[in-house]
Protein backbone atom coordinates (compact mmCIF):
# COMPACT_ATOMS: atom_id res chain seq x y z
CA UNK A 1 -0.51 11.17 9.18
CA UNK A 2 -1.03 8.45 6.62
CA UNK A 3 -4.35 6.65 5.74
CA UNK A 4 -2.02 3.14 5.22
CA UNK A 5 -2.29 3.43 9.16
CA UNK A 6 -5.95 2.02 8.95
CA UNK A 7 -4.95 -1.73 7.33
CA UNK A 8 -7.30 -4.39 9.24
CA UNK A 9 -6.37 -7.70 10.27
CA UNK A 10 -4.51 -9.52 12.87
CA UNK A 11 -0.67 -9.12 13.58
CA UNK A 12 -0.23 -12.29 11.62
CA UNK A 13 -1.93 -11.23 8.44
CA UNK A 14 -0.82 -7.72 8.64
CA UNK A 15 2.75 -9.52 8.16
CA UNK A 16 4.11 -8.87 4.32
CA UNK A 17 2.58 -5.95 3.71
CA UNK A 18 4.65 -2.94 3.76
CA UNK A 19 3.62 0.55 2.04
CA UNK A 20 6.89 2.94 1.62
CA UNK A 21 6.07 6.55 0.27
CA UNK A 22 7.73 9.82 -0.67
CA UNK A 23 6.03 13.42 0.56
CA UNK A 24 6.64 16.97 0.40
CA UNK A 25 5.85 19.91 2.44
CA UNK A 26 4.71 22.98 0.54
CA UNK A 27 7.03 25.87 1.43
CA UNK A 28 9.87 23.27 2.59
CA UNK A 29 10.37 20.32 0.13
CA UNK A 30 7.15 20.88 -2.67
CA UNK A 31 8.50 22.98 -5.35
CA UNK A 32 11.00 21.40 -7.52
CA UNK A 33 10.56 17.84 -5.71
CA UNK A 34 9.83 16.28 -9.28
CA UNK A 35 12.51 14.99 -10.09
CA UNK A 36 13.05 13.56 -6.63
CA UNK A 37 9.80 11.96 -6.69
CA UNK A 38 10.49 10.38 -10.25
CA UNK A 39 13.90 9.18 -8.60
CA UNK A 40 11.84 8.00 -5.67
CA UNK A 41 9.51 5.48 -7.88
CA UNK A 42 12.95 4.35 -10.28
CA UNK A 43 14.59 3.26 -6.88
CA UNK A 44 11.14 1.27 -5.72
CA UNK A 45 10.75 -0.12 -9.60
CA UNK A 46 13.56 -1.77 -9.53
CA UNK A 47 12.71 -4.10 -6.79
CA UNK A 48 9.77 -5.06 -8.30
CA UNK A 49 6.59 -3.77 -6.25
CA UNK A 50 3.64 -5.56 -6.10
CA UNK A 51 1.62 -2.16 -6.71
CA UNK A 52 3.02 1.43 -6.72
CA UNK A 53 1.20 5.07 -7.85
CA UNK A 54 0.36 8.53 -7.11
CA UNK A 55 -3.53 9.57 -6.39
CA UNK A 56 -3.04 11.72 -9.33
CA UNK A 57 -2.25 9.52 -11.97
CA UNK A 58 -3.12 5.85 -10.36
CA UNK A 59 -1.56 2.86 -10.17
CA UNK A 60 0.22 0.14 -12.39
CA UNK A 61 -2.78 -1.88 -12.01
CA UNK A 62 -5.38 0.11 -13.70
CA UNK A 63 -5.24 -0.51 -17.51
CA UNK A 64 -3.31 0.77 -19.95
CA UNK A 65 -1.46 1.98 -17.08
CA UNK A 66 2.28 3.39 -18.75
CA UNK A 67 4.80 2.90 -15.98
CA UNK A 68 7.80 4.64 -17.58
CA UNK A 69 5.05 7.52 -18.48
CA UNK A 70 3.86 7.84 -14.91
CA UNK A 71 7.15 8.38 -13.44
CA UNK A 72 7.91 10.71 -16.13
CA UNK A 73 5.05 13.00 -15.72
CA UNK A 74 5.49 13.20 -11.96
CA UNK A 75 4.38 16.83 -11.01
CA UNK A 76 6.10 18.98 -7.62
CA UNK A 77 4.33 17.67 -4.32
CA UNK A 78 2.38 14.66 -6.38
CA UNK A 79 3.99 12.13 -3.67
CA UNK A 80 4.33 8.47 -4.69
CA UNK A 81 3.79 5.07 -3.18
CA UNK A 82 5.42 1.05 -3.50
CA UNK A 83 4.24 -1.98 -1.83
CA UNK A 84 6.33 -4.45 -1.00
CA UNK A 85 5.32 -8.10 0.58
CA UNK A 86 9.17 -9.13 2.21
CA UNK A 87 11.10 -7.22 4.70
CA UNK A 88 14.57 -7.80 2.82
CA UNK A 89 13.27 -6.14 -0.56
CA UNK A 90 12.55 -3.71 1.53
CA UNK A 91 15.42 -2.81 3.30
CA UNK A 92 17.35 -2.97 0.17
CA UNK A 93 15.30 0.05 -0.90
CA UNK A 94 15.81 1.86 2.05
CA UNK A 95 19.34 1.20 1.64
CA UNK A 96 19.55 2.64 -2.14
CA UNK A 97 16.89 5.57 -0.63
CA UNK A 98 19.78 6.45 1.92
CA UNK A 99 22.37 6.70 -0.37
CA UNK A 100 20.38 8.41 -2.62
CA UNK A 101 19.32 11.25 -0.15
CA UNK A 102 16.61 12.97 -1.79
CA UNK A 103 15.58 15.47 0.77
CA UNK A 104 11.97 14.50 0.94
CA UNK A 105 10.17 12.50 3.52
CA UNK A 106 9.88 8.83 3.31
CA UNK A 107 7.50 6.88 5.11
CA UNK A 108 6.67 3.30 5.72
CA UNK A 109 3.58 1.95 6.66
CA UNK A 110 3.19 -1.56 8.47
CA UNK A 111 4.33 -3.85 11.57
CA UNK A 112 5.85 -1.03 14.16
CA UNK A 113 8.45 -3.69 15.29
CA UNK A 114 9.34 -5.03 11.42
CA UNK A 115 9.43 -1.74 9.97
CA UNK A 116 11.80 -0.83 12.81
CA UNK A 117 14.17 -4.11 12.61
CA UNK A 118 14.27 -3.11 8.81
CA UNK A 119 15.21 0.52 9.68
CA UNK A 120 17.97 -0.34 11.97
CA UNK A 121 19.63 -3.32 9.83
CA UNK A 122 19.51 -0.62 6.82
CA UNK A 123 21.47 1.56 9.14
CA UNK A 124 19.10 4.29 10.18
CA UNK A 125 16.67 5.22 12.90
CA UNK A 126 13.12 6.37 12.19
CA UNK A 127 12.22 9.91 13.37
CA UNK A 128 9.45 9.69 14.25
CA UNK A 129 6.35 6.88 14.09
CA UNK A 130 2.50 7.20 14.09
CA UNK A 131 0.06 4.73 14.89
CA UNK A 132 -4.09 4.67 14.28
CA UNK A 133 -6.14 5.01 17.06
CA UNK A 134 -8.86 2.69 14.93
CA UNK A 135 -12.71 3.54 14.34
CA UNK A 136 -14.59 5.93 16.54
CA UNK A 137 -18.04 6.90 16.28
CA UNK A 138 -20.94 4.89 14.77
CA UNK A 139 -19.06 2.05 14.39
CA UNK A 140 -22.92 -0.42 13.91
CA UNK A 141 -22.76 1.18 10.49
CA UNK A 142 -19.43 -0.39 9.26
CA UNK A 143 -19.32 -3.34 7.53
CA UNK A 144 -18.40 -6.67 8.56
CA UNK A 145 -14.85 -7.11 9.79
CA UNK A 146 -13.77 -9.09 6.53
CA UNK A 147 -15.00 -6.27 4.27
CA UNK A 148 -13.07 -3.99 6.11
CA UNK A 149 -9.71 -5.99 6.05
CA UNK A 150 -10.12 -5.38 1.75
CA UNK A 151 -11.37 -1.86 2.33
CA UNK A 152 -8.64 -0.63 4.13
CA UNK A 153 -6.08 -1.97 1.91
CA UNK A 154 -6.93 1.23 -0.04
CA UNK A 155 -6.83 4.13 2.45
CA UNK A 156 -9.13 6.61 0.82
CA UNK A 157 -11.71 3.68 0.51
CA UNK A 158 -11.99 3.51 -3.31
CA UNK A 159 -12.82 -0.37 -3.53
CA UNK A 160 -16.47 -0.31 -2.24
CA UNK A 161 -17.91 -2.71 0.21
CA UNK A 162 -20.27 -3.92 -2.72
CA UNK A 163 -17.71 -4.63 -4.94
CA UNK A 164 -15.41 -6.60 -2.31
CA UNK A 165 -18.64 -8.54 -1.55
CA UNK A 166 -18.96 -9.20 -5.73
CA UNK A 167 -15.68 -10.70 -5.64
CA UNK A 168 -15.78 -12.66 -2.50
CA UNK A 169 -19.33 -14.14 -4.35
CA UNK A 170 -17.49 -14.59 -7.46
CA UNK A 171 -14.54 -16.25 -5.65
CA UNK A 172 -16.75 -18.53 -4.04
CA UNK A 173 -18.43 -19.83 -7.08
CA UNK A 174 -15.12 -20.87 -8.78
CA UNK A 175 -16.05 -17.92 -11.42
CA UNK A 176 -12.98 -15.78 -10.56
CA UNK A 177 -9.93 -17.03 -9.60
CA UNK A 178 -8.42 -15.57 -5.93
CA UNK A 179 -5.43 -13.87 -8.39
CA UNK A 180 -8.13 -12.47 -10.70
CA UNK A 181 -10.68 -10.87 -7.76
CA UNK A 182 -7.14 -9.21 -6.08
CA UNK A 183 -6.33 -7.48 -9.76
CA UNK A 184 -10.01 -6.09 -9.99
CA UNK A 185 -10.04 -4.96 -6.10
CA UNK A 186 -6.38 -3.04 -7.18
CA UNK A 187 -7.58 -0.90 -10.21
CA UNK A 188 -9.90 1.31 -8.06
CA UNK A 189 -6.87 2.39 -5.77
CA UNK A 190 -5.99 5.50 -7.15
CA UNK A 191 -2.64 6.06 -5.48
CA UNK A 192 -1.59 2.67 -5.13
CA UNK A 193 -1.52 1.94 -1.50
CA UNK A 194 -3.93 -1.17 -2.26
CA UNK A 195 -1.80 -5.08 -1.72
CA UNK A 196 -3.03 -7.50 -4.26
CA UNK A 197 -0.69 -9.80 -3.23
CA UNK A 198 -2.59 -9.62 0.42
CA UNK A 199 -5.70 -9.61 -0.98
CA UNK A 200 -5.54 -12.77 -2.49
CA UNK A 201 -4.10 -14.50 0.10
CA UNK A 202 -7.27 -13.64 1.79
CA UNK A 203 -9.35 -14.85 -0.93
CA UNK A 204 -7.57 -17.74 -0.92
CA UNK A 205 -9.05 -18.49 2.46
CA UNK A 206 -12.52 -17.54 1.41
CA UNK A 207 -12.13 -19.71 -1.32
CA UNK A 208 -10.91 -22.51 1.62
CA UNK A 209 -13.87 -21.64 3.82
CA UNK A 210 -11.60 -20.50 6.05
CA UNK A 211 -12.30 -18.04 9.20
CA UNK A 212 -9.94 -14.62 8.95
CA UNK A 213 -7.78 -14.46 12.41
CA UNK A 214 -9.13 -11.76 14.43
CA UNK A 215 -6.61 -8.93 15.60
């Protein structure tokens, strides 16, 4: 189970947003899957990510953030995450991933019928796929859909409501630029799951006065 399964927003938005990740199962695929892992993010590198990271070490966002460092000082079992905002970047790394056949699990988060097009054009059938079954409980507590469409860009929750509210403020009075809000909203995602790219687009339509489409 992955936490990228929780992204909010309507098929449309959801479009261009596509989280690909390495894991390992302790007692299978954890001990010795360093260099695999460090493999893993030179593949993803290469095709130029819009955000990539491990919830141990954080992402290429955060400052002073050392990407040739991070890779190097992947540990056994750390896993490691890419984003990616176009389907054919994306299939080219699944391509390279296949040839490369590391031995660990790789998973992709996003559109069920895009990540599956992408799948079978790079010449491979998933396994297996997952899907979220949404909120349950008291859901009167949550914030407004809109915060939760930022929120859940980061699946452990590490950009607070507040501080998606600051920026959406800030945004709104011209003091931060869409670009600018997205980059702040990115450092607090520890593993790198978070889209900057799709969180200023939807800045960009607070910053329009526009309505988010509803899913």
């Amino acid at each position: 189970m992955t936490n990228t399964l929780h992204r909010q927003g309507s098929p449309e938005s959801l479009k261009g947003d596509y989280v690909i990740f390495a894991t390992t199962a302790k007692g299978i695929t954890y001990e010795g899957s360093a260099p695999k892992l460090q493999e893993f993010m030179r593949i993803c590198l290469k095709y130029h990510p819009v955000n990539m990271g491990n919830s141990e070490q954080g992402n290429v966002h955060q400052d002073d953030m050392d990407i040739e460092k991070l890779i190097a000082t992947q540990k056994d079992g750390s896993g490691a995450e890419a984003v990616f905002t176009d389907l054919d970047t994306l299939q080219k790394v699944v391509e390279e991933l296949i040839r490369a056949d590391l031995g660990i699990s790789i998973n992709i988060s996003g559109l069920m019928d895009e990540v599956q097009t992408c799948c079978r054009r790079a010449g491979i059938e998933r396994h297996s796929a997952e899907h979220s079954l949404g909120f349950w409980g008291a859901k009167d507590r949550l914030p407004e859909r809109e915060i939760l469409e930022f929120n859940t860009l980061c699946g452990h929750g590490m950009v607070s409501f507040n501080l998606i509210r600051k920026m959406i403020e800030y945004v709104k009075l011209r003091r931060l630029t869409p670009k600018k809000a997205a980059g702040i909203m990115a450092k607090c995602c520890e593993c790198g799951a978070f889209n900057p790219v799709h969180a200023e687009m939807l800045l960009e339509k607070v910053r329009k006065g526009e309505k988010f489409a509803r899913g």
